[in-house]
N, C-alpha and C. Protein backbone atom coordinates (compact mmCIF):
# COMPACT_ATOMS: atom_id res chain seq x y z
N UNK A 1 -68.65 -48.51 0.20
CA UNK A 1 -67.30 -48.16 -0.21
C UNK A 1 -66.80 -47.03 0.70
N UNK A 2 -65.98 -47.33 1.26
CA UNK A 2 -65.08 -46.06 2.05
C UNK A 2 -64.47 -44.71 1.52
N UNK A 3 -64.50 -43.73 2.11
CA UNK A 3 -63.78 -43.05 1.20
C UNK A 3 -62.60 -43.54 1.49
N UNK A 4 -61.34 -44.26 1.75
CA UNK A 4 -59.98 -44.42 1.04
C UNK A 4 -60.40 -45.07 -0.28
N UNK A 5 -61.53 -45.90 -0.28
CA UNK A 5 -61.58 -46.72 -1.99
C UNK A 5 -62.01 -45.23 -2.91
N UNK A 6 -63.33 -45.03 -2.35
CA UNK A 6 -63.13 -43.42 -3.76
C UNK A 6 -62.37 -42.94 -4.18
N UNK A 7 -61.36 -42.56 -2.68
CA UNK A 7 -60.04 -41.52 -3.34
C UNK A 7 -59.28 -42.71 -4.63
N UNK A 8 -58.57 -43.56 -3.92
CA UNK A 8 -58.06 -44.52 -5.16
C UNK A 8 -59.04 -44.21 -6.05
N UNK A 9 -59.78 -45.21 -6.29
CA UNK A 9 -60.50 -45.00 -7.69
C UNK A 9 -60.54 -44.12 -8.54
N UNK A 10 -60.63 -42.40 -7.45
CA UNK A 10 -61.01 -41.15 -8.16
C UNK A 10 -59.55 -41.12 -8.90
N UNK A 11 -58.18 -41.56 -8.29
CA UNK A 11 -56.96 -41.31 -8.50
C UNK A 11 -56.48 -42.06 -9.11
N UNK A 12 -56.86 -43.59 -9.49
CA UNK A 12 -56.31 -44.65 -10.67
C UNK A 12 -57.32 -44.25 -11.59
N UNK A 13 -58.16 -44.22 -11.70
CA UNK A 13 -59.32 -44.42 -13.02
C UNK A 13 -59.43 -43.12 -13.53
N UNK A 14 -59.49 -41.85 -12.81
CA UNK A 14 -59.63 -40.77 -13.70
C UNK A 14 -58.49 -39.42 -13.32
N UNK A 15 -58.03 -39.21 -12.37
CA UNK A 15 -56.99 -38.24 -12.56
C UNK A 15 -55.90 -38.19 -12.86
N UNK A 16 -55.19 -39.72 -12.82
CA UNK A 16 -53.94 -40.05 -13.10
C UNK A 16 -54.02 -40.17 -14.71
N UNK A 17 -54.90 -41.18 -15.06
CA UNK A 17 -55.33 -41.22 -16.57
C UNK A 17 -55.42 -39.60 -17.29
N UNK A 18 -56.15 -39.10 -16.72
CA UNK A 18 -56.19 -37.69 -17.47
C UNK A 18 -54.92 -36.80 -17.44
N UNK A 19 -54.11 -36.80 -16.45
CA UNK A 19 -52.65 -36.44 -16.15
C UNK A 19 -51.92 -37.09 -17.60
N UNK A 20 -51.81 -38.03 -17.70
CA UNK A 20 -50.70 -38.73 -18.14
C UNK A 20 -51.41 -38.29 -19.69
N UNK A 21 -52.92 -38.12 -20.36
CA UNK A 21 -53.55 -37.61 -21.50
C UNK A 21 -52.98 -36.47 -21.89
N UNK A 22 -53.08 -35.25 -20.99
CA UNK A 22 -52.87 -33.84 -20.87
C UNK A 22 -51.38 -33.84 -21.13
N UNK A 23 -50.32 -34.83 -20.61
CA UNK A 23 -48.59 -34.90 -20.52
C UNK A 23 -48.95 -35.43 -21.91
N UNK A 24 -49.39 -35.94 -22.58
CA UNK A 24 -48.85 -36.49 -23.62
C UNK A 24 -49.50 -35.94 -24.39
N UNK A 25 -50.66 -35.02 -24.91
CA UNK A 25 -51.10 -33.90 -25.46
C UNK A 25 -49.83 -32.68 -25.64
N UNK A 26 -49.44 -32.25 -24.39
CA UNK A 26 -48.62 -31.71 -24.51
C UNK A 26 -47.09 -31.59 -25.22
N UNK A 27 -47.04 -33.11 -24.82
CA UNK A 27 -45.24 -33.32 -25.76
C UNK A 27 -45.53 -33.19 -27.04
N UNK A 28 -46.77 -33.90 -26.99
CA UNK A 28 -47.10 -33.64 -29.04
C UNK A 28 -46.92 -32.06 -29.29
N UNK A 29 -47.93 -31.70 -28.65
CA UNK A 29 -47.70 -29.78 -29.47
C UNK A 29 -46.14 -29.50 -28.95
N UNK A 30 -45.11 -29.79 -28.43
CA UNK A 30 -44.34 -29.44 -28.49
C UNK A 30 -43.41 -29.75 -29.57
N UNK A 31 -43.72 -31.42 -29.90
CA UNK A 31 -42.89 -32.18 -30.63
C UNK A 31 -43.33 -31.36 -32.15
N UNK A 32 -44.62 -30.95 -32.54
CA UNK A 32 -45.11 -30.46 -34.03
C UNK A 32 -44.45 -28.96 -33.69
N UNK A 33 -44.04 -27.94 -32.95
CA UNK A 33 -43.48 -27.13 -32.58
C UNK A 33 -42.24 -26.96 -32.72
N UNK A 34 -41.32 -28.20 -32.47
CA UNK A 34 -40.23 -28.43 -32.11
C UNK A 34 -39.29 -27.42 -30.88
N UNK A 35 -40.21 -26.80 -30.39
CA UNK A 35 -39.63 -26.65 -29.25
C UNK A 35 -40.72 -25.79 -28.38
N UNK A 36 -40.31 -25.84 -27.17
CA UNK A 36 -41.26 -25.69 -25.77
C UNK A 36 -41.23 -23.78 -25.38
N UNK A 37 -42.24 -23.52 -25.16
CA UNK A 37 -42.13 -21.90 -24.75
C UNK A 37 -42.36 -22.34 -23.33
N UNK A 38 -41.97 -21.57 -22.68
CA UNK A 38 -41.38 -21.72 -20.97
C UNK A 38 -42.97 -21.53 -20.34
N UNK A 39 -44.03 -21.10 -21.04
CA UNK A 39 -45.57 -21.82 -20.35
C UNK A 39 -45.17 -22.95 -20.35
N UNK A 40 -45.42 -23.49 -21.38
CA UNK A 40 -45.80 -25.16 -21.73
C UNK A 40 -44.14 -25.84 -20.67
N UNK A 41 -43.36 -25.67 -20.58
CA UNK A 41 -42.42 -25.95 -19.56
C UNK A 41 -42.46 -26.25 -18.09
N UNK A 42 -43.23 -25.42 -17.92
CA UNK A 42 -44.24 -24.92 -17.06
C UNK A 42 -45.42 -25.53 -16.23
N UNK A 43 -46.26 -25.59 -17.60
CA UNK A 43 -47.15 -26.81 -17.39
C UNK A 43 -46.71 -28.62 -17.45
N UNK A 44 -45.67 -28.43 -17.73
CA UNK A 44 -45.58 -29.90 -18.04
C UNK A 44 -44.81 -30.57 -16.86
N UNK A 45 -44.36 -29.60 -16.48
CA UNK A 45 -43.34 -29.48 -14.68
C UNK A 45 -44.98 -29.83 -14.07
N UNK A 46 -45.63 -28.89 -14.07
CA UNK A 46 -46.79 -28.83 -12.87
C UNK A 46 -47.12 -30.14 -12.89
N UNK A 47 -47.78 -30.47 -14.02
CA UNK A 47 -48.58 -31.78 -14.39
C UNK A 47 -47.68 -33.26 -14.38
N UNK A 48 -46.45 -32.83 -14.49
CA UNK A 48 -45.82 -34.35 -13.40
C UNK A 48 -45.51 -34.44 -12.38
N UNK A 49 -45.87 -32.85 -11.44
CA UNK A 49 -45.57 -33.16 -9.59
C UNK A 49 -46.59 -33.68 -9.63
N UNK A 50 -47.92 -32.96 -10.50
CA UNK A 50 -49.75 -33.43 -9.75
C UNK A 50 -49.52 -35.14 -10.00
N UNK A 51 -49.17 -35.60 -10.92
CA UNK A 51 -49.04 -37.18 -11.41
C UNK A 51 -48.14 -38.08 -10.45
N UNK A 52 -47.00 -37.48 -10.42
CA UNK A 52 -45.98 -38.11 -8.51
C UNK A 52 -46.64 -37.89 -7.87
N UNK A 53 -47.67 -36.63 -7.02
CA UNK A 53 -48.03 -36.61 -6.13
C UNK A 53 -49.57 -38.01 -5.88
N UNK A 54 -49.95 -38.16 -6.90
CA UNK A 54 -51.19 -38.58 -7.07
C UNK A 54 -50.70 -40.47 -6.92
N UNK A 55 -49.69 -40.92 -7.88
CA UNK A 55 -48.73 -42.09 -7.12
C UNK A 55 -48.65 -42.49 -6.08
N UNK A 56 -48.07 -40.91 -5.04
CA UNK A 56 -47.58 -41.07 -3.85
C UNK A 56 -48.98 -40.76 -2.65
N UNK A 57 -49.79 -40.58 -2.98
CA UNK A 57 -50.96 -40.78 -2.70
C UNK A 57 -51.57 -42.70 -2.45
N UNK A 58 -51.51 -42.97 -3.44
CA UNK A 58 -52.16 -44.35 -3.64
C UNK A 58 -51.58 -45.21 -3.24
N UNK A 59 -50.16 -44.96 -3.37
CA UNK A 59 -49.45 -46.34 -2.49
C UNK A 59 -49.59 -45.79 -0.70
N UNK A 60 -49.65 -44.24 -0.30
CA UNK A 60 -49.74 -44.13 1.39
C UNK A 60 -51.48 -44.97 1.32
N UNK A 61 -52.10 -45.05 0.90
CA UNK A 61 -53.59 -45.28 0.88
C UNK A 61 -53.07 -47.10 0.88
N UNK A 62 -52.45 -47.61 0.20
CA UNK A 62 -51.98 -48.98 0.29
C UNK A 62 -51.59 -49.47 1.44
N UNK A 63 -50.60 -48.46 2.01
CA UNK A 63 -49.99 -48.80 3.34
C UNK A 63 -50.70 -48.16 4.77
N UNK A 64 -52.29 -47.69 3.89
CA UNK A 64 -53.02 -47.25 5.23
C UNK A 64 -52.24 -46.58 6.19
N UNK A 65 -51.67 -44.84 5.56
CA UNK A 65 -50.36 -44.20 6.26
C UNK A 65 -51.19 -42.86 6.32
N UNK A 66 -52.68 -42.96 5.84
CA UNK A 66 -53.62 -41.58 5.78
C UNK A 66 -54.47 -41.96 6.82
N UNK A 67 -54.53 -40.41 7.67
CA UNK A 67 -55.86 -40.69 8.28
C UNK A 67 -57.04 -40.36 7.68
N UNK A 68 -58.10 -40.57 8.09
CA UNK A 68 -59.55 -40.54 7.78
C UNK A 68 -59.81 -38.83 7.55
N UNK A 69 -59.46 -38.12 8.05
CA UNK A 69 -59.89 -36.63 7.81
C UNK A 69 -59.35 -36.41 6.60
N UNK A 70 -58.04 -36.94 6.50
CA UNK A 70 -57.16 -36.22 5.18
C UNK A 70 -57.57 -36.60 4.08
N UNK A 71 -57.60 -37.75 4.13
CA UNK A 71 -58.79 -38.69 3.08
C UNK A 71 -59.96 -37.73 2.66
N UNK A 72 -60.61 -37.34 3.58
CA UNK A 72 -61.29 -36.87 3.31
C UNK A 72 -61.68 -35.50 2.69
N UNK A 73 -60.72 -34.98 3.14
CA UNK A 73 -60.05 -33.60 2.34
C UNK A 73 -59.55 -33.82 1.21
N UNK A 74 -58.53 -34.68 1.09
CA UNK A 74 -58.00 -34.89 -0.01
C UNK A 74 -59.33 -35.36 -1.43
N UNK A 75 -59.93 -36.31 -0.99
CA UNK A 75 -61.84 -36.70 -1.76
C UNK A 75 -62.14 -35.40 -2.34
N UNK A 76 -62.49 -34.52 -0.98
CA UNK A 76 -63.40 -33.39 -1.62
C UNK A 76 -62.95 -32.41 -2.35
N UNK A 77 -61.46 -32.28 -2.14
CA UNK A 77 -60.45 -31.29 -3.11
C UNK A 77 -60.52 -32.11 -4.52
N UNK A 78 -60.50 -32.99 -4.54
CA UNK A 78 -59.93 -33.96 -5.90
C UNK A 78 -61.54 -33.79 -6.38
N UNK A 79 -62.47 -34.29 -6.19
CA UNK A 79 -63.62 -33.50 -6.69
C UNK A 79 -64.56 -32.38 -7.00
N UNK A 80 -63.64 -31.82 -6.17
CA UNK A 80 -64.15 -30.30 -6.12
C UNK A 80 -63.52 -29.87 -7.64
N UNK A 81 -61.91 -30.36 -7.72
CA UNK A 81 -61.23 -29.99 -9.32
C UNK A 81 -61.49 -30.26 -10.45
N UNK A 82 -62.56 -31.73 -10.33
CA UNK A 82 -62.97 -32.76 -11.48
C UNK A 82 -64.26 -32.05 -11.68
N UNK A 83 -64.90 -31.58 -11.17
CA UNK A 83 -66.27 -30.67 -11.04
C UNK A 83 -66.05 -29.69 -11.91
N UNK A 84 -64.79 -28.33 -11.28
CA UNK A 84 -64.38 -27.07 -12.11
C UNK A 84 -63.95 -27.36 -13.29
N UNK A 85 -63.55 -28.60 -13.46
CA UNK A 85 -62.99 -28.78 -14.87
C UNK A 85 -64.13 -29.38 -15.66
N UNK A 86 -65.04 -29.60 -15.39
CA UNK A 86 -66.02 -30.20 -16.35
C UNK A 86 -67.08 -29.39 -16.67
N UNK A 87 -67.16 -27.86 -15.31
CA UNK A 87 -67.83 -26.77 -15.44
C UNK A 87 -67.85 -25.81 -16.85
């Protein structure tokens, strides 16, 4: 498996999924709240650039528009985060 298939994989199967968990975790405590304190505003901004960006990732990986280094950076950052977060 190459790393362009890891990165996908790492980016359909578990970061996008967990993005879109965490966004919708969130609207709930806002929705039982009924309204948003400018953290959670905040976070919910952050966590749908990381979710576009992570999109716009997978389709350049479709159209083979990444080179091989970035890929590869991009791999070890995206695991390096899935690591700290499970730390």
């Amino acid at each position: 498996m190459t790393n362009a298939e890891k990165l996908k994989n790492l980016l359909e199967l578990e970061i996008i999924p967990d993005l879109e968990v965490a966004i919708d975790e969130l609207f709930s405590a806002i929705d039982k709240a009924k309204t948003a304190s400018k953290e959670q505003k905040e976070d919910l901004e952050e966590m749908r650039e990381m979710r576009t960006e992570c999109f716009s990732i997978v389709e350049e990986l479709g159209r083979d528009e990444l080179e091989e280094e970035e890929i590869d950076e991009l791999l070890a950052e995206l695991i390096d985060m899935k690591t700290d977060e499970n730390a």
